[in-house]
PDB file of N, CA and C in Angstrom:
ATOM      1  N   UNK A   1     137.065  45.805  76.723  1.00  0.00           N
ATOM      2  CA  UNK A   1     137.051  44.993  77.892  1.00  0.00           C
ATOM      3  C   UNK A   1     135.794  45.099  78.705  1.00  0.00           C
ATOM      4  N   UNK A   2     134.733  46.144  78.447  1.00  0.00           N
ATOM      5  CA  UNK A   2     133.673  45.969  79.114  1.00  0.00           C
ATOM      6  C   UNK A   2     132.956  44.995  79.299  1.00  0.00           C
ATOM      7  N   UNK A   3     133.029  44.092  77.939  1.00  0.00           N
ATOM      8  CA  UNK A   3     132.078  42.671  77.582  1.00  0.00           C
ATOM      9  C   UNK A   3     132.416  42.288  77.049  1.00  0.00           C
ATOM     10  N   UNK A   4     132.447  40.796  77.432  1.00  0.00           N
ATOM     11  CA  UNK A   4     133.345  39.607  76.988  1.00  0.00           C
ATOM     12  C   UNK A   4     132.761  38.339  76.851  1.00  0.00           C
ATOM     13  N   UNK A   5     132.361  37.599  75.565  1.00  0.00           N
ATOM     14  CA  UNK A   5     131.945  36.707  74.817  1.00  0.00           C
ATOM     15  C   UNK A   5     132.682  35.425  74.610  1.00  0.00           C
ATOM     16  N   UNK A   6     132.352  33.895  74.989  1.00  0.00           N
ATOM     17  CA  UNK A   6     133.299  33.105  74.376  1.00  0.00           C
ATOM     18  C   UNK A   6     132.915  32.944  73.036  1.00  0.00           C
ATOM     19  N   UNK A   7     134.171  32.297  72.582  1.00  0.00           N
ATOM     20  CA  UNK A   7     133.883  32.020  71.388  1.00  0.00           C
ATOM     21  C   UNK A   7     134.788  30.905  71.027  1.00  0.00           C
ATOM     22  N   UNK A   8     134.739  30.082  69.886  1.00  0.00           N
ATOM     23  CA  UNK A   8     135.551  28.687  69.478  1.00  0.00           C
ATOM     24  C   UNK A   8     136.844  29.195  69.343  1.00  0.00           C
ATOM     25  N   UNK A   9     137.711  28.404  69.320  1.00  0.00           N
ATOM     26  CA  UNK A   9     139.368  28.774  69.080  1.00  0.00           C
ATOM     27  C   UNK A   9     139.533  27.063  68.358  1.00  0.00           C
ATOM     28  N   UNK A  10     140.155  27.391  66.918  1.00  0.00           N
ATOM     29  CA  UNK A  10     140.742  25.916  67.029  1.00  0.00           C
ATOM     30  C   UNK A  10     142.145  25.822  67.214  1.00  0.00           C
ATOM     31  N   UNK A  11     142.294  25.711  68.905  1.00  0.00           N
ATOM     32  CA  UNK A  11     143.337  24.858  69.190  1.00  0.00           C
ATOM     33  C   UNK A  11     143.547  23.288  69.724  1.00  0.00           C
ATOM     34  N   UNK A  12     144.951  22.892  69.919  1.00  0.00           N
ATOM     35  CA  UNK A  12     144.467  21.493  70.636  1.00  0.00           C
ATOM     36  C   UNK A  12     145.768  21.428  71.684  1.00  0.00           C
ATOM     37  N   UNK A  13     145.922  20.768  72.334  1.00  0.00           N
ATOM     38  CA  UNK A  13     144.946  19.797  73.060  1.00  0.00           C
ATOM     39  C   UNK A  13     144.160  20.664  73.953  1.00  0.00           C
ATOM     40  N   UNK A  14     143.035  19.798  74.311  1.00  0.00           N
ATOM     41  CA  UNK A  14     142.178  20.770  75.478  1.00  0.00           C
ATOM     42  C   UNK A  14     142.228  19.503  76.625  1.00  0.00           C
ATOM     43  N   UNK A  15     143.177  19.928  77.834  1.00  0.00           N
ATOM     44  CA  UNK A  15     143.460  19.181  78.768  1.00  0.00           C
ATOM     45  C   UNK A  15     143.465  19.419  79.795  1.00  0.00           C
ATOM     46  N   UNK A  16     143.166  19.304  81.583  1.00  0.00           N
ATOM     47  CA  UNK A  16     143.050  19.870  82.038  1.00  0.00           C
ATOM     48  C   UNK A  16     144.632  20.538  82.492  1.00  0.00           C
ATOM     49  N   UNK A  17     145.970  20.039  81.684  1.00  0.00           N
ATOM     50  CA  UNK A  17     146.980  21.595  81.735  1.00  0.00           C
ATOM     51  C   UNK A  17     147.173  21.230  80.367  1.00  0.00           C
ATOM     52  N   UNK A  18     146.028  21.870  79.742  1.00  0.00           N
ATOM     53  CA  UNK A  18     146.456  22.584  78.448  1.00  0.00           C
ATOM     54  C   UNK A  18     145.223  23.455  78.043  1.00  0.00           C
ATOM     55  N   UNK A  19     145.621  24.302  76.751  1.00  0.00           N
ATOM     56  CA  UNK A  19     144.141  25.659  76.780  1.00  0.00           C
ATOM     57  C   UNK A  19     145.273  26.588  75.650  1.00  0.00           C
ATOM     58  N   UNK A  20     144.677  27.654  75.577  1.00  0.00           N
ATOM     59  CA  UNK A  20     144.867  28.662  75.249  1.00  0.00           C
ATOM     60  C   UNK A  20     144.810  29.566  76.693  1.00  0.00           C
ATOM     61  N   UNK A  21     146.505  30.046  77.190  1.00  0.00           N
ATOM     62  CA  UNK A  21     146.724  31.015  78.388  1.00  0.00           C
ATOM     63  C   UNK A  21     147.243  32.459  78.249  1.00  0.00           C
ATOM     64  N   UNK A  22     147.065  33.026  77.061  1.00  0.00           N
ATOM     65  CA  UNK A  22     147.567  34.062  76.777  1.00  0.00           C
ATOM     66  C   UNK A  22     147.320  34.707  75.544  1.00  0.00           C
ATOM     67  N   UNK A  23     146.944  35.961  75.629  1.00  0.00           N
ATOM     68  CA  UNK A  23     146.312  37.027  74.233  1.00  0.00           C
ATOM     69  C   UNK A  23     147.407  38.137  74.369  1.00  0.00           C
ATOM     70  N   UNK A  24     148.027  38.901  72.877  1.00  0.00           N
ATOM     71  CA  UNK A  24     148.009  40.120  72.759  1.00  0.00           C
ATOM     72  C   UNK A  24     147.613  40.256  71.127  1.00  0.00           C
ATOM     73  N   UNK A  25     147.324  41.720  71.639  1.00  0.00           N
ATOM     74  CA  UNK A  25     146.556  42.691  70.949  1.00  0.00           C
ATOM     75  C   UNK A  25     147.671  43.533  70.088  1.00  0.00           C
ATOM     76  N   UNK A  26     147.526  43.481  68.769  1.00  0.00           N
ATOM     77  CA  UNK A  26     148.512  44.804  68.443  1.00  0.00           C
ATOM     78  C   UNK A  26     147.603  45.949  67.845  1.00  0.00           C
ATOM     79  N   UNK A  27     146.067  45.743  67.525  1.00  0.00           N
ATOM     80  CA  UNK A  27     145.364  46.942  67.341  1.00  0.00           C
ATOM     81  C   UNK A  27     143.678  46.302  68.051  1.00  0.00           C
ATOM     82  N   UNK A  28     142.724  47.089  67.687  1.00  0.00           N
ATOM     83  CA  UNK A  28     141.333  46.479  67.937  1.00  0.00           C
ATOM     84  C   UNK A  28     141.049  45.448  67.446  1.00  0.00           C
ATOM     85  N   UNK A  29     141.901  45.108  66.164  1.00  0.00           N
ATOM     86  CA  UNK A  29     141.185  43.779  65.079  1.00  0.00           C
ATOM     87  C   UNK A  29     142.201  42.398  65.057  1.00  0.00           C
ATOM     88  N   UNK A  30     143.477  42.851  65.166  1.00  0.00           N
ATOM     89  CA  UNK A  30     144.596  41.852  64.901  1.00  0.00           C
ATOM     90  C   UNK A  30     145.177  41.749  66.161  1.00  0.00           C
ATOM     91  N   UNK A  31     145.449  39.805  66.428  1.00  0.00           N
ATOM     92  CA  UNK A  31     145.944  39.215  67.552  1.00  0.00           C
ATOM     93  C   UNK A  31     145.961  38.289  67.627  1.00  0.00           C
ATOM     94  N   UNK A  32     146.944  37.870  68.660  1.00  0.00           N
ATOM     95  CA  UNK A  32     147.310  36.144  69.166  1.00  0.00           C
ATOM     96  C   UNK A  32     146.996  35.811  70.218  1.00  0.00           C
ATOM     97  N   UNK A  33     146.447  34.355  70.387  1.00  0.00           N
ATOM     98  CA  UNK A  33     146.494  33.656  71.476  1.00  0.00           C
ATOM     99  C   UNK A  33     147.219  32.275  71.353  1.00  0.00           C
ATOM    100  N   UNK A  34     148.285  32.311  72.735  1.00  0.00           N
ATOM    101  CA  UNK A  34     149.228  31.303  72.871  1.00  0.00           C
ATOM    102  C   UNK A  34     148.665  30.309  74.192  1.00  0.00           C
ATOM    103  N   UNK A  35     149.339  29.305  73.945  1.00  0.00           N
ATOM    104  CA  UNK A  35     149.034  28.017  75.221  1.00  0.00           C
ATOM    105  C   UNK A  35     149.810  26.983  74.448  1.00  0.00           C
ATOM    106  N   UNK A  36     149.081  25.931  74.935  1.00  0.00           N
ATOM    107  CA  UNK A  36     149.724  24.072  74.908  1.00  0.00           C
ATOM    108  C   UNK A  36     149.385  23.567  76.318  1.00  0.00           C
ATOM    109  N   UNK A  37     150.489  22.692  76.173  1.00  0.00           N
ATOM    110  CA  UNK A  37     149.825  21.300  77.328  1.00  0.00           C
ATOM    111  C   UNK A  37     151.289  21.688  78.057  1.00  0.00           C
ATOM    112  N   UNK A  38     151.586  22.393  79.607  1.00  0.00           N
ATOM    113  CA  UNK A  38     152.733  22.551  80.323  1.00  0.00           C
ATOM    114  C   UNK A  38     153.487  21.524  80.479  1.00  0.00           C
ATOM    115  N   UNK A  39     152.556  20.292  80.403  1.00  0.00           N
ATOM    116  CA  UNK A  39     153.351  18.987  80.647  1.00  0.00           C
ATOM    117  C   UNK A  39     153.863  18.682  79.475  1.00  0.00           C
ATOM    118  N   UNK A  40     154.372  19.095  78.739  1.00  0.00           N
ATOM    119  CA  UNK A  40     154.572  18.454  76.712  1.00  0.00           C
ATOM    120  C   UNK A  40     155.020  19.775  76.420  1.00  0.00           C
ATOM    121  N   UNK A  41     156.004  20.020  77.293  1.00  0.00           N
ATOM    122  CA  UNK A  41     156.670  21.222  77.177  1.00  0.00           C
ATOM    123  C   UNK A  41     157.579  21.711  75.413  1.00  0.00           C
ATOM    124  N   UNK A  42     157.706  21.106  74.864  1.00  0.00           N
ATOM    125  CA  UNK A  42     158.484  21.152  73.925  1.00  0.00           C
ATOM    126  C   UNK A  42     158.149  20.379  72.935  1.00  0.00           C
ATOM    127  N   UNK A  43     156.578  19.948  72.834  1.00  0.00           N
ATOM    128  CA  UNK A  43     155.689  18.848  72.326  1.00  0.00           C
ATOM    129  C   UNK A  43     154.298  19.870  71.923  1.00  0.00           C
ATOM    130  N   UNK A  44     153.714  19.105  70.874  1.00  0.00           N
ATOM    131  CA  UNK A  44     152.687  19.659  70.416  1.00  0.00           C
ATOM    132  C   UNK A  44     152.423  20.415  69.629  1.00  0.00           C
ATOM    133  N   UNK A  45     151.275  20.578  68.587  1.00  0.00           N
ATOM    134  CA  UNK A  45     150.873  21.535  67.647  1.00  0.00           C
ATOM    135  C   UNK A  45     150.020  22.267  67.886  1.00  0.00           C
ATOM    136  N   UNK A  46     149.153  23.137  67.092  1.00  0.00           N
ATOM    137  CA  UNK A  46     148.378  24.007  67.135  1.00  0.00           C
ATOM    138  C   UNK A  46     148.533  24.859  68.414  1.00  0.00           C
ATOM    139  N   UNK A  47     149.133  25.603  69.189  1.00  0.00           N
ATOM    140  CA  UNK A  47     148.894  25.852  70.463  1.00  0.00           C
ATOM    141  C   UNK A  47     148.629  27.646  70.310  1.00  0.00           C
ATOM    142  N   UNK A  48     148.745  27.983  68.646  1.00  0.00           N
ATOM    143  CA  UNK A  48     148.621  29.803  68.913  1.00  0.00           C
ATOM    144  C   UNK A  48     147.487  29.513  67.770  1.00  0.00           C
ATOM    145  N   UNK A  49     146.731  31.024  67.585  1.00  0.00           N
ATOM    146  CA  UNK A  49     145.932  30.868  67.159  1.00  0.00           C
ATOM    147  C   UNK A  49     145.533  32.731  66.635  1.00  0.00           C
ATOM    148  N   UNK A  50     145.226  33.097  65.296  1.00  0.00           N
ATOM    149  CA  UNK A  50     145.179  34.521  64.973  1.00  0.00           C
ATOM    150  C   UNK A  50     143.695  35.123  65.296  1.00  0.00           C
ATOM    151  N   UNK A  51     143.497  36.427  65.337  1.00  0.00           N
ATOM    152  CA  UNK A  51     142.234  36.891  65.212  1.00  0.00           C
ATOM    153  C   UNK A  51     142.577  38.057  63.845  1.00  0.00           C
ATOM    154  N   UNK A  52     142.094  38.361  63.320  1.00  0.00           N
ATOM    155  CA  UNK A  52     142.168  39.726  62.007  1.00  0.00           C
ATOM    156  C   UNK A  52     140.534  40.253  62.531  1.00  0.00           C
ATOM    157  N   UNK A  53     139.684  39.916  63.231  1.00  0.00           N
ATOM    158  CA  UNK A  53     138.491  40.831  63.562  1.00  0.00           C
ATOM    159  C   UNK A  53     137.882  40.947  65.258  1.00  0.00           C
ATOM    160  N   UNK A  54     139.466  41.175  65.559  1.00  0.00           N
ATOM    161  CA  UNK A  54     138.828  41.778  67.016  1.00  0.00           C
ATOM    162  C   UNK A  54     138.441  40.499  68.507  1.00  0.00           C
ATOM    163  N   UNK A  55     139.026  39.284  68.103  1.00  0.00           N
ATOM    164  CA  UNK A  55     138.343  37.991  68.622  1.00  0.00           C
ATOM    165  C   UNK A  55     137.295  36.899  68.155  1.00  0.00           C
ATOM    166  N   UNK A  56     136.360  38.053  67.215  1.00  0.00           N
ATOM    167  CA  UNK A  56     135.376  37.141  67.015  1.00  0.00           C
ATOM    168  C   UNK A  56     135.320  35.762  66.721  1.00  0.00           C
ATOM    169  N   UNK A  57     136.550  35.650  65.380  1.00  0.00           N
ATOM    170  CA  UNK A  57     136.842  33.967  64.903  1.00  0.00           C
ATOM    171  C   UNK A  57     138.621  34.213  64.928  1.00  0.00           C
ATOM    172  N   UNK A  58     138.664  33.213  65.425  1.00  0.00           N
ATOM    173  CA  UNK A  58     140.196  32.514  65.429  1.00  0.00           C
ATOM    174  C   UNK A  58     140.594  31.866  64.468  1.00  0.00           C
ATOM    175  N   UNK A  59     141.606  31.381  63.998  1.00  0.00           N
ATOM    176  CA  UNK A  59     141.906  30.565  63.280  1.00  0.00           C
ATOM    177  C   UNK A  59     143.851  30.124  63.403  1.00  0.00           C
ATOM    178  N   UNK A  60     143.902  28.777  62.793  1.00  0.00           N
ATOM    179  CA  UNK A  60     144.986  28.402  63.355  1.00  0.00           C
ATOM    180  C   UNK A  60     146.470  29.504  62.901  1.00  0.00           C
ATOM    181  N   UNK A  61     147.332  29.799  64.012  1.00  0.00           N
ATOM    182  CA  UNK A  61     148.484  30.353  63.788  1.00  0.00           C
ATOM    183  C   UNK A  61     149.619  30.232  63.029  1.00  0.00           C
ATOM    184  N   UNK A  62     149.698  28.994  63.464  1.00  0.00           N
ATOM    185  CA  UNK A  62     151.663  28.134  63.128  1.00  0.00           C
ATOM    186  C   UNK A  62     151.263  26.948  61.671  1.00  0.00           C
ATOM    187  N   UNK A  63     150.555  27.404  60.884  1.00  0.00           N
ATOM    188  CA  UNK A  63     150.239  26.223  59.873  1.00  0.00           C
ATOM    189  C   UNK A  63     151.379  25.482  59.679  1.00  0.00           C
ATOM    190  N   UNK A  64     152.942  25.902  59.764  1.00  0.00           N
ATOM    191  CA  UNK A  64     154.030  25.225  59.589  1.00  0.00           C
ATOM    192  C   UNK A  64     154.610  24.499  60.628  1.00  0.00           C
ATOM    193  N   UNK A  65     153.844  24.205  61.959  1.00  0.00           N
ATOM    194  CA  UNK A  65     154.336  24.190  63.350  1.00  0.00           C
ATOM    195  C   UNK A  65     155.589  24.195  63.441  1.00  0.00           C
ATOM    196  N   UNK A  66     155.854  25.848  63.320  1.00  0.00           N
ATOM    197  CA  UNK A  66     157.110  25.629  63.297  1.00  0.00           C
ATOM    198  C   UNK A  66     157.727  26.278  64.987  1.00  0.00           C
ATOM    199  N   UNK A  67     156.212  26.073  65.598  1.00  0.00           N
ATOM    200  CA  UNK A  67     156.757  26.786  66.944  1.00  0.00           C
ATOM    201  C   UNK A  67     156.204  25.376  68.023  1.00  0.00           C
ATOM    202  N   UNK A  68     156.525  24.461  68.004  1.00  0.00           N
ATOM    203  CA  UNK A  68     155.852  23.273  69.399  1.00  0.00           C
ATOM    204  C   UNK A  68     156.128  23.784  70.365  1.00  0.00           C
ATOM    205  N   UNK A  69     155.399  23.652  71.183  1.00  0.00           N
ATOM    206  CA  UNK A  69     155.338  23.459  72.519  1.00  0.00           C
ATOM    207  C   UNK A  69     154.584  24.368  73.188  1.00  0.00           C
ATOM    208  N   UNK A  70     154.922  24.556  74.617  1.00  0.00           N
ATOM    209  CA  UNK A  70     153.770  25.509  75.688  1.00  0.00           C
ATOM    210  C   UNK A  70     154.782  26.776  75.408  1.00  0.00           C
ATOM    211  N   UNK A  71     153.401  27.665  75.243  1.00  0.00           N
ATOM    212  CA  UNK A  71     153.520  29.117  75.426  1.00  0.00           C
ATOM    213  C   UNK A  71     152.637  29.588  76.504  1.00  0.00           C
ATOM    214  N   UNK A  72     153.072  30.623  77.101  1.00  0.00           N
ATOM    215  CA  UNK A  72     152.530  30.884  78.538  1.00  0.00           C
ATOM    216  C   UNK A  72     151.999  32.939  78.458  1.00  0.00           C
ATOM    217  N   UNK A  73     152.825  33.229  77.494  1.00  0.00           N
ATOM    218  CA  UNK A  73     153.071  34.690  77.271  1.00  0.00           C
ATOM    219  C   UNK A  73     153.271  35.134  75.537  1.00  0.00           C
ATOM    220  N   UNK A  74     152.613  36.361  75.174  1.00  0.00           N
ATOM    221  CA  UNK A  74     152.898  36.975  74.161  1.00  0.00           C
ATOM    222  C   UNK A  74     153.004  38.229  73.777  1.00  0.00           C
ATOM    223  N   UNK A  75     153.321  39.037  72.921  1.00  0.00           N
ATOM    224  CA  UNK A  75     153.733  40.418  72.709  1.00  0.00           C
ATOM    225  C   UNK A  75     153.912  40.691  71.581  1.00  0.00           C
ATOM    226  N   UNK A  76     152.983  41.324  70.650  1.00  0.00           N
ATOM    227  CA  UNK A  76     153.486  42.361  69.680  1.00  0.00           C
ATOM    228  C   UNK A  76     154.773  43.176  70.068  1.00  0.00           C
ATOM    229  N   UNK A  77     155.682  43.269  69.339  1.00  0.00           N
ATOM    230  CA  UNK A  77     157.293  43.986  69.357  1.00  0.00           C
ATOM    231  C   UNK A  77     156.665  45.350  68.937  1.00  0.00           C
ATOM    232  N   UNK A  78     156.702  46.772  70.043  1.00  0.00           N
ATOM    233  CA  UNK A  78     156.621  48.180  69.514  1.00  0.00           C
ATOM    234  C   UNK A  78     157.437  48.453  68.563  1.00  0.00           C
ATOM    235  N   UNK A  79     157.211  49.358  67.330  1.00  0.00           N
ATOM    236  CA  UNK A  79     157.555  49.494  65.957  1.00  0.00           C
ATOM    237  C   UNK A  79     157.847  48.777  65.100  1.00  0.00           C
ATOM    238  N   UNK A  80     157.199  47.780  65.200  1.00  0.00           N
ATOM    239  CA  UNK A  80     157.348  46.285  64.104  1.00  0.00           C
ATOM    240  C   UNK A  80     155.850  45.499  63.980  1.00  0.00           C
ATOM    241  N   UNK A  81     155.446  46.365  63.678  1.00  0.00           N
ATOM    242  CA  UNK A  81     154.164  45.880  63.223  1.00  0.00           C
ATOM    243  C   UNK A  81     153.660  44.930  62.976  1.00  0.00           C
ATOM    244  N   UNK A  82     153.877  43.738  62.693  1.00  0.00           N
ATOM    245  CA  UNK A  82     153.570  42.907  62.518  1.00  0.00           C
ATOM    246  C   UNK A  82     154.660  41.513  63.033  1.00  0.00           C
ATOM    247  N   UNK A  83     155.949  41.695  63.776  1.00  0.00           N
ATOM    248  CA  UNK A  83     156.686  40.865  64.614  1.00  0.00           C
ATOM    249  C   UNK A  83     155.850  40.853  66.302  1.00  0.00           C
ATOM    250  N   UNK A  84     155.648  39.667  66.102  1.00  0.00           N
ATOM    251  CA  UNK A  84     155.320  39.572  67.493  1.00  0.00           C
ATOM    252  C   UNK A  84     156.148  37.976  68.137  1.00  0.00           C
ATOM    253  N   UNK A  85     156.125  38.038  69.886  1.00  0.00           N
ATOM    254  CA  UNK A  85     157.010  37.184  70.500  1.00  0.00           C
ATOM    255  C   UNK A  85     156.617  35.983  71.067  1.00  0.00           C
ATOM    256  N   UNK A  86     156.509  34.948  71.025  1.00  0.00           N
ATOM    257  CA  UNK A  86     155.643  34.068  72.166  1.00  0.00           C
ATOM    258  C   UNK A  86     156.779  33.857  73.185  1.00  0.00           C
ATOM    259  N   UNK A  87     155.945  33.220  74.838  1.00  0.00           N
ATOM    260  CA  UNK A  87     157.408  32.942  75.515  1.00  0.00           C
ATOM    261  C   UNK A  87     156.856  31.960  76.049  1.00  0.00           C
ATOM    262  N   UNK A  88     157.741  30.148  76.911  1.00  0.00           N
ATOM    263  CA  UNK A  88     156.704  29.834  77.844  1.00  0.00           C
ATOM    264  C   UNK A  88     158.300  29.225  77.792  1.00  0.00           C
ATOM    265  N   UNK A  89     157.695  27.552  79.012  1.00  0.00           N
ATOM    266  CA  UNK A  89     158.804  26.724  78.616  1.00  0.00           C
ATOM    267  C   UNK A  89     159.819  25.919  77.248  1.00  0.00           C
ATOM    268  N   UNK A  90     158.951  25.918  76.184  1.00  0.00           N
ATOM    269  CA  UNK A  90     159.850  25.795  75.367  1.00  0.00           C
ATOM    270  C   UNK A  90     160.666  26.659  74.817  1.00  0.00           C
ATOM    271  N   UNK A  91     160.586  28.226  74.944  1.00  0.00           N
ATOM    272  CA  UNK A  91     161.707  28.452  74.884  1.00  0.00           C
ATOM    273  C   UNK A  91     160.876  30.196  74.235  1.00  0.00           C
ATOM    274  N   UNK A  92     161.574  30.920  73.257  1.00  0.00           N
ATOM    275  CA  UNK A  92     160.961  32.116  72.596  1.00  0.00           C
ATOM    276  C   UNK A  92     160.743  31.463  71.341  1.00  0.00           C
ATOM    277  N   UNK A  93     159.658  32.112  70.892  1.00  0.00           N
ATOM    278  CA  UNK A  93     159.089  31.998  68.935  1.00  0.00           C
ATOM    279  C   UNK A  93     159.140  33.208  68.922  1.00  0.00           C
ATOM    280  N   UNK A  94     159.357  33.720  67.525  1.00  0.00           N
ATOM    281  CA  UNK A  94     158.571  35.317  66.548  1.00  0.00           C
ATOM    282  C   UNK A  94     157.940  34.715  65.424  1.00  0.00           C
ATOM    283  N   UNK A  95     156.998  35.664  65.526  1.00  0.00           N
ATOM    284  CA  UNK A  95     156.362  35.720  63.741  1.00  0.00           C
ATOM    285  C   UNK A  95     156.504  36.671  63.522  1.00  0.00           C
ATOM    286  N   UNK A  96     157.092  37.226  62.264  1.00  0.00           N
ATOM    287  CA  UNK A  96     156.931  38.427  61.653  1.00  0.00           C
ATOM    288  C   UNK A  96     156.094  38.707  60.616  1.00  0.00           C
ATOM    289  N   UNK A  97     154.863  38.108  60.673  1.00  0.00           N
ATOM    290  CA  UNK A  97     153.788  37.547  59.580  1.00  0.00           C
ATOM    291  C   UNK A  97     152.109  38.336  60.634  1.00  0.00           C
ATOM    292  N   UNK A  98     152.468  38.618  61.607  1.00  0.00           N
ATOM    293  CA  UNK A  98     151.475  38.582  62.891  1.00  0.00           C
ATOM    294  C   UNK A  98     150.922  37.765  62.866  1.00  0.00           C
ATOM    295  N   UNK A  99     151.428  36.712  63.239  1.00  0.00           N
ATOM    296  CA  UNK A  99     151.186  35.582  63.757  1.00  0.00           C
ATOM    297  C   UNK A  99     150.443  33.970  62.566  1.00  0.00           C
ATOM    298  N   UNK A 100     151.085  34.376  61.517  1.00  0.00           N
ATOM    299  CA  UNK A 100     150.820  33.075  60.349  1.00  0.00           C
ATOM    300  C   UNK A 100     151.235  31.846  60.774  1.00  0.00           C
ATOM    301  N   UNK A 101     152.900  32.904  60.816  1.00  0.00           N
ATOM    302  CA  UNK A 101     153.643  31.642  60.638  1.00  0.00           C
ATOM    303  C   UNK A 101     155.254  31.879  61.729  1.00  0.00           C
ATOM    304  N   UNK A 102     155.946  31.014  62.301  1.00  0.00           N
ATOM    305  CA  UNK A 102     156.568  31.631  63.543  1.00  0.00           C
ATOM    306  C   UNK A 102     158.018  29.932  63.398  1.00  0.00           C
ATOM    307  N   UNK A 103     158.691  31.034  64.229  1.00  0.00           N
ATOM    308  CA  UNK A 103     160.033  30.576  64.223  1.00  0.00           C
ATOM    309  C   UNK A 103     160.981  29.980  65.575  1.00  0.00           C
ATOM    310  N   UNK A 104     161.600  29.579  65.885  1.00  0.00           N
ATOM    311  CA  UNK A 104     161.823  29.191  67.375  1.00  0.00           C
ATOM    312  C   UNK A 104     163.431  29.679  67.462  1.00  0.00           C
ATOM    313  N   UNK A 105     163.487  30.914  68.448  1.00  0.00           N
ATOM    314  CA  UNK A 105     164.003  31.986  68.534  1.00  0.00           C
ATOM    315  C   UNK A 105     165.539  31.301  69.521  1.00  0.00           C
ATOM    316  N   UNK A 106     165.441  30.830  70.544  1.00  0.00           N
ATOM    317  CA  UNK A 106     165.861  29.919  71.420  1.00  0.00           C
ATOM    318  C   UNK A 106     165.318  29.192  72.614  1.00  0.00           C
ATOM    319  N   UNK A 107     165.659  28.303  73.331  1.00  0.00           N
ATOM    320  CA  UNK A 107     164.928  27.080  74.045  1.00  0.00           C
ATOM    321  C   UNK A 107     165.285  27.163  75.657  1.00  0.00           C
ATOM    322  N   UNK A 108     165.739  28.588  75.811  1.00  0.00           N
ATOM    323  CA  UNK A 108     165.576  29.199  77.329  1.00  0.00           C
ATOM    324  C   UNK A 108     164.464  29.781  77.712  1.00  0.00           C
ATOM    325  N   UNK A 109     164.060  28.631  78.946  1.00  0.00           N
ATOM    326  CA  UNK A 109     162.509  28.705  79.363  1.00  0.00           C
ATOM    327  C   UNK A 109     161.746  30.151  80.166  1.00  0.00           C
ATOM    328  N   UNK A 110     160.655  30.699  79.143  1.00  0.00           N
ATOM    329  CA  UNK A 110     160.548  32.276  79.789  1.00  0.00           C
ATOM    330  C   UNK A 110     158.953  31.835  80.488  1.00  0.00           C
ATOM    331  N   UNK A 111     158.662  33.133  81.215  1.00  0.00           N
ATOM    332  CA  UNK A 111     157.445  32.672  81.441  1.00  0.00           C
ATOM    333  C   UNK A 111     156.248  33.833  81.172  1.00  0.00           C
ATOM    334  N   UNK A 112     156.839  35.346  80.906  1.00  0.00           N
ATOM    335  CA  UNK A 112     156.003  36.074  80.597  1.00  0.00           C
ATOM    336  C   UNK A 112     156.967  36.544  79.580  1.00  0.00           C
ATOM    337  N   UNK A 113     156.053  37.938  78.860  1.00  0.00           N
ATOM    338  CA  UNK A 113     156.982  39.065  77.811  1.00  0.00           C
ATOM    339  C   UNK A 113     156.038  40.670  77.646  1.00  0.00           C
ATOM    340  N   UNK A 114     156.653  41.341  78.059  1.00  0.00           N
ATOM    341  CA  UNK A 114     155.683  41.981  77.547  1.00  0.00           C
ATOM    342  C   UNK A 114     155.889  43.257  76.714  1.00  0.00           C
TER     343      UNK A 114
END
């Protein structure tokens, strides 16, 4: 966290309420970042996105979109290595893939997780 670099993410949409709003970390190299469009709450693709080297390059998360909508919050699950949680208004996702490929858990609207 001393220094901090942007770098490309391919997500979409880029709107002014939509982005990528949320990172976790489950070691130095492997991680997610979640978002979408708040307004298209339960709408939309690409909105998470993996790292395997620390941030440097991203690449897309949900190739199966099998998670739409806004995510606001995320969390690696302690002792499950590779399950992690998204949360926002559409509801909870897991991947148990760290973050390939993800599932839609239920459609009660969270707003953090940690």
């Amino acid at each position: 966290g001393a220094r901090w670099d942007a770098v490309a993410a391919p997500a979409a949409p880029r709107a002014a309420s939509a982005g990528l709003v949320a990172v976790a970390m489950r070691d130095t190299l492997v991680g997610v970042a979640v978002g979408g469009d708040y307004t298209r709450a339960r709408a939309g693709t690409r909105q998470i996105v993996v790292t395997r080297d620390g941030g440097r390059t991203w690449e897309p998360g949900d190739a199966g979109d099998g998670a739409p909508g806004y995510w606001s919050g995320a969390a690696f699950v302690p002792g499950a290595r590779a399950t992690v949680l998204a949360v926002g208004l559409a509801g909870t996702a897991r991947s148990e893939d760290a973050g390939r490929t993800w599932g839609i858990v239920d459609t009660l609207a969270l707003h953090a997780v940690s």
